[in-house]
C-alpha atoms as a PDB file:
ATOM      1  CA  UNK A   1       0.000   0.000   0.000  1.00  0.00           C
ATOM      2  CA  UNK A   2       2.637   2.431   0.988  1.00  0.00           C
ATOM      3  CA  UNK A   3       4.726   1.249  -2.042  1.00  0.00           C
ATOM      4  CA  UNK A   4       1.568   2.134  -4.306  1.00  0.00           C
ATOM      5  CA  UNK A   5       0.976   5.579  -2.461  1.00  0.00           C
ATOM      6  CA  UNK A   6       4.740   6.564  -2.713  1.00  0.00           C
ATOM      7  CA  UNK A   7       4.761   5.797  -6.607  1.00  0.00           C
ATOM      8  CA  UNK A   8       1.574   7.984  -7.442  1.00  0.00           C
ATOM      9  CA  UNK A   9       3.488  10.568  -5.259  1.00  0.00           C
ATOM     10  CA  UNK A  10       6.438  10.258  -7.419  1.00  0.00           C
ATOM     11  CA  UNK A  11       4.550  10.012 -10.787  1.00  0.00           C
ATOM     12  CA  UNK A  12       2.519  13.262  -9.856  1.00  0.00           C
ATOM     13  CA  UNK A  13       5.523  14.844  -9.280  1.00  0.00           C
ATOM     14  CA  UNK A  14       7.053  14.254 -12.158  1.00  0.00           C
ATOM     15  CA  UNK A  15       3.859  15.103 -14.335  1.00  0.00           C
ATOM     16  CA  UNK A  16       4.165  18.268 -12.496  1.00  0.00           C
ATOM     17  CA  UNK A  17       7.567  19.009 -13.066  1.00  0.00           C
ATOM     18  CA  UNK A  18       7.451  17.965 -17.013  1.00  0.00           C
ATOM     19  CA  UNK A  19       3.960  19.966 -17.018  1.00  0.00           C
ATOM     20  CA  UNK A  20       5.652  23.047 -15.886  1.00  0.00           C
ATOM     21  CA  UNK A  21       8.819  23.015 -18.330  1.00  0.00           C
ATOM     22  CA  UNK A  22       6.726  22.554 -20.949  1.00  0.00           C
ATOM     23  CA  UNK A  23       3.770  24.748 -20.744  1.00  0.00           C
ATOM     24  CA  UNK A  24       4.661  26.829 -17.939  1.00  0.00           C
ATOM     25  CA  UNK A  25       4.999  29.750 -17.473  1.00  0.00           C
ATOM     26  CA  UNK A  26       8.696  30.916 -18.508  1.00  0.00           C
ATOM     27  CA  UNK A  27       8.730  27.315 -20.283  1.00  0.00           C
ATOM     28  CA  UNK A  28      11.810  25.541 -23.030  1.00  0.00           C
ATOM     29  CA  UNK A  29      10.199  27.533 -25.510  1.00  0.00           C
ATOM     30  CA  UNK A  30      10.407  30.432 -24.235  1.00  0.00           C
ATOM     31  CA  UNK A  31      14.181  29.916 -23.216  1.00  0.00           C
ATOM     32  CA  UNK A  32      14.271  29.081 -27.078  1.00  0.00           C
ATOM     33  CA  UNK A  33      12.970  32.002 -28.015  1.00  0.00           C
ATOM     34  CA  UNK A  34      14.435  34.553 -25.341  1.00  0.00           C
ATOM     35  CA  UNK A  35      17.820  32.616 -26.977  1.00  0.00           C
ATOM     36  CA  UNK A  36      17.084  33.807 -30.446  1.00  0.00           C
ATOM     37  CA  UNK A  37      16.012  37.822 -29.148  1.00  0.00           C
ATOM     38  CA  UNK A  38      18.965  38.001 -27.564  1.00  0.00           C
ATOM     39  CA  UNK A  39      21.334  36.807 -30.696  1.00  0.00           C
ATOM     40  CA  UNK A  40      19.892  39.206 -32.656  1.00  0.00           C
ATOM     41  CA  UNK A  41      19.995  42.244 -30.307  1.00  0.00           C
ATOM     42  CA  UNK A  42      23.773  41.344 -30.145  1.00  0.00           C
ATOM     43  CA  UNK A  43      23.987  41.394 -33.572  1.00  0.00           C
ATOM     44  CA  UNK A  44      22.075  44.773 -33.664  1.00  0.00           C
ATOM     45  CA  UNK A  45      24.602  46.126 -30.878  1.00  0.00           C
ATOM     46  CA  UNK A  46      27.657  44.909 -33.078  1.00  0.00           C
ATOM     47  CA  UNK A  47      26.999  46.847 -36.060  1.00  0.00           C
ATOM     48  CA  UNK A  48      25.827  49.773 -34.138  1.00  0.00           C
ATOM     49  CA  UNK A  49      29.065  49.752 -32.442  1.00  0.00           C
ATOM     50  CA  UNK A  50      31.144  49.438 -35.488  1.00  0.00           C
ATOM     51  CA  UNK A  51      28.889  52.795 -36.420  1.00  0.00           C
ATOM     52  CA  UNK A  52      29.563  54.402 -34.020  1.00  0.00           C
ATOM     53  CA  UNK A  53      33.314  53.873 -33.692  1.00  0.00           C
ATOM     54  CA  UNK A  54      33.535  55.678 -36.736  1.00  0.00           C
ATOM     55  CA  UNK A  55      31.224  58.650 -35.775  1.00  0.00           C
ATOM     56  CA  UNK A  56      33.851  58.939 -32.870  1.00  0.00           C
ATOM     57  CA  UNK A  57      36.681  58.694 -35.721  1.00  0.00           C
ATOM     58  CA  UNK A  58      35.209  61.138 -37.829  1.00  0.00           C
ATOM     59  CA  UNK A  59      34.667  63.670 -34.987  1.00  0.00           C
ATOM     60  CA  UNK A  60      38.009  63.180 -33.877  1.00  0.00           C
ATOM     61  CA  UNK A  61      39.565  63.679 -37.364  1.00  0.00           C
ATOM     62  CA  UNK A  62      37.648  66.815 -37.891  1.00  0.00           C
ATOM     63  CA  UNK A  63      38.683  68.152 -34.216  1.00  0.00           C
ATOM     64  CA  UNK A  64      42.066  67.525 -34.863  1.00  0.00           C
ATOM     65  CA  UNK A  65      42.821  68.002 -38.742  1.00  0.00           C
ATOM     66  CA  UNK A  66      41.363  70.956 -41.268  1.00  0.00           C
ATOM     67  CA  UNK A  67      41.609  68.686 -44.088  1.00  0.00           C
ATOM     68  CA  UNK A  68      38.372  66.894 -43.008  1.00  0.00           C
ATOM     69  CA  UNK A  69      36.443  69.988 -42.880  1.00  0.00           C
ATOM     70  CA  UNK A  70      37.465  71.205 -46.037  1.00  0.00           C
ATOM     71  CA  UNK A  71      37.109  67.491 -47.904  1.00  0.00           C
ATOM     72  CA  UNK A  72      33.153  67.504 -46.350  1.00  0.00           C
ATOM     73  CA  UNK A  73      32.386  71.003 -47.239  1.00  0.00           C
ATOM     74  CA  UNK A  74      34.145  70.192 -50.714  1.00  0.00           C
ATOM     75  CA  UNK A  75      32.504  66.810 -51.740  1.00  0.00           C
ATOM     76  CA  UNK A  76      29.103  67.513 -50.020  1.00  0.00           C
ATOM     77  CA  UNK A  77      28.280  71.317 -50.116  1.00  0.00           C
ATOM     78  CA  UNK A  78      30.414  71.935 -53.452  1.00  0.00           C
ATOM     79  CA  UNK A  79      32.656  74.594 -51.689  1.00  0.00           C
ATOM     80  CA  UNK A  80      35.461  75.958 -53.712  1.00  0.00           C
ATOM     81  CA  UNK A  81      38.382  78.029 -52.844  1.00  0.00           C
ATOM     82  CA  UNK A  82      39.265  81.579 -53.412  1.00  0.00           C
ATOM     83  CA  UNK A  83      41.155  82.161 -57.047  1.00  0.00           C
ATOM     84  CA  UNK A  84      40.079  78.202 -57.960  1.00  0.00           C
ATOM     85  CA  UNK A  85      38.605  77.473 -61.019  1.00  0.00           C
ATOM     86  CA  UNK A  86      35.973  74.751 -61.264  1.00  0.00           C
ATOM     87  CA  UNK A  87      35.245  72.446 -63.953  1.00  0.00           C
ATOM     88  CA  UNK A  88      32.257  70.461 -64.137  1.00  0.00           C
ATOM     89  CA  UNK A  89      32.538  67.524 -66.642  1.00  0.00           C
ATOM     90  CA  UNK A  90      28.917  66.608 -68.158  1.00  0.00           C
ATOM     91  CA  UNK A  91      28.586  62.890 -69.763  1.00  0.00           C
ATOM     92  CA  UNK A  92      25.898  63.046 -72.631  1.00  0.00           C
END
């Protein structure tokens, strides 16, 4: 009798052990998932990193060299120099 008793015990404990991994709450698939979130958020973090190493790189050029300046306000605002001449080349 106490041999029957003690296995039911056992048996319901295990149920209740496997039920709560399972279906649970904060369950194997969750782990599974919360695994994959937090792969990609590293990713995400990598390239933002690399990103922003080179804003840092960039602000330190232009802090610490006038070349930078001048090659931005060259290439993006189409500055030109006093007594240069500019030549635009136009493909047809």
């Amino acid at each position: 009798m106490k041999l029957k008793l003690l296995t039911t015990v056992f048996a319901g404990m295990f149920l209740a052990v496997n039920y709560a991994l399972w279906f649970g709450d904060k369950n194997f698939f969750d782990l599974l998932r919360l695994k994959q979130t937090t792969e990609l958020t590293r990713q995400e973090n990598s390239t933002l990193q690399q990103h922003n190493d080179q804003l840092v790189a960039e602000v330190i050029d232009l802090k610490e060299g006038g070349d930078t300046v001048e090659t931005l306000a060259r290439s993006q605002f189409g500055f030109i120099k006093k007594d240069e001449t500019f030549y635009q080349v136009v493909d047809e």
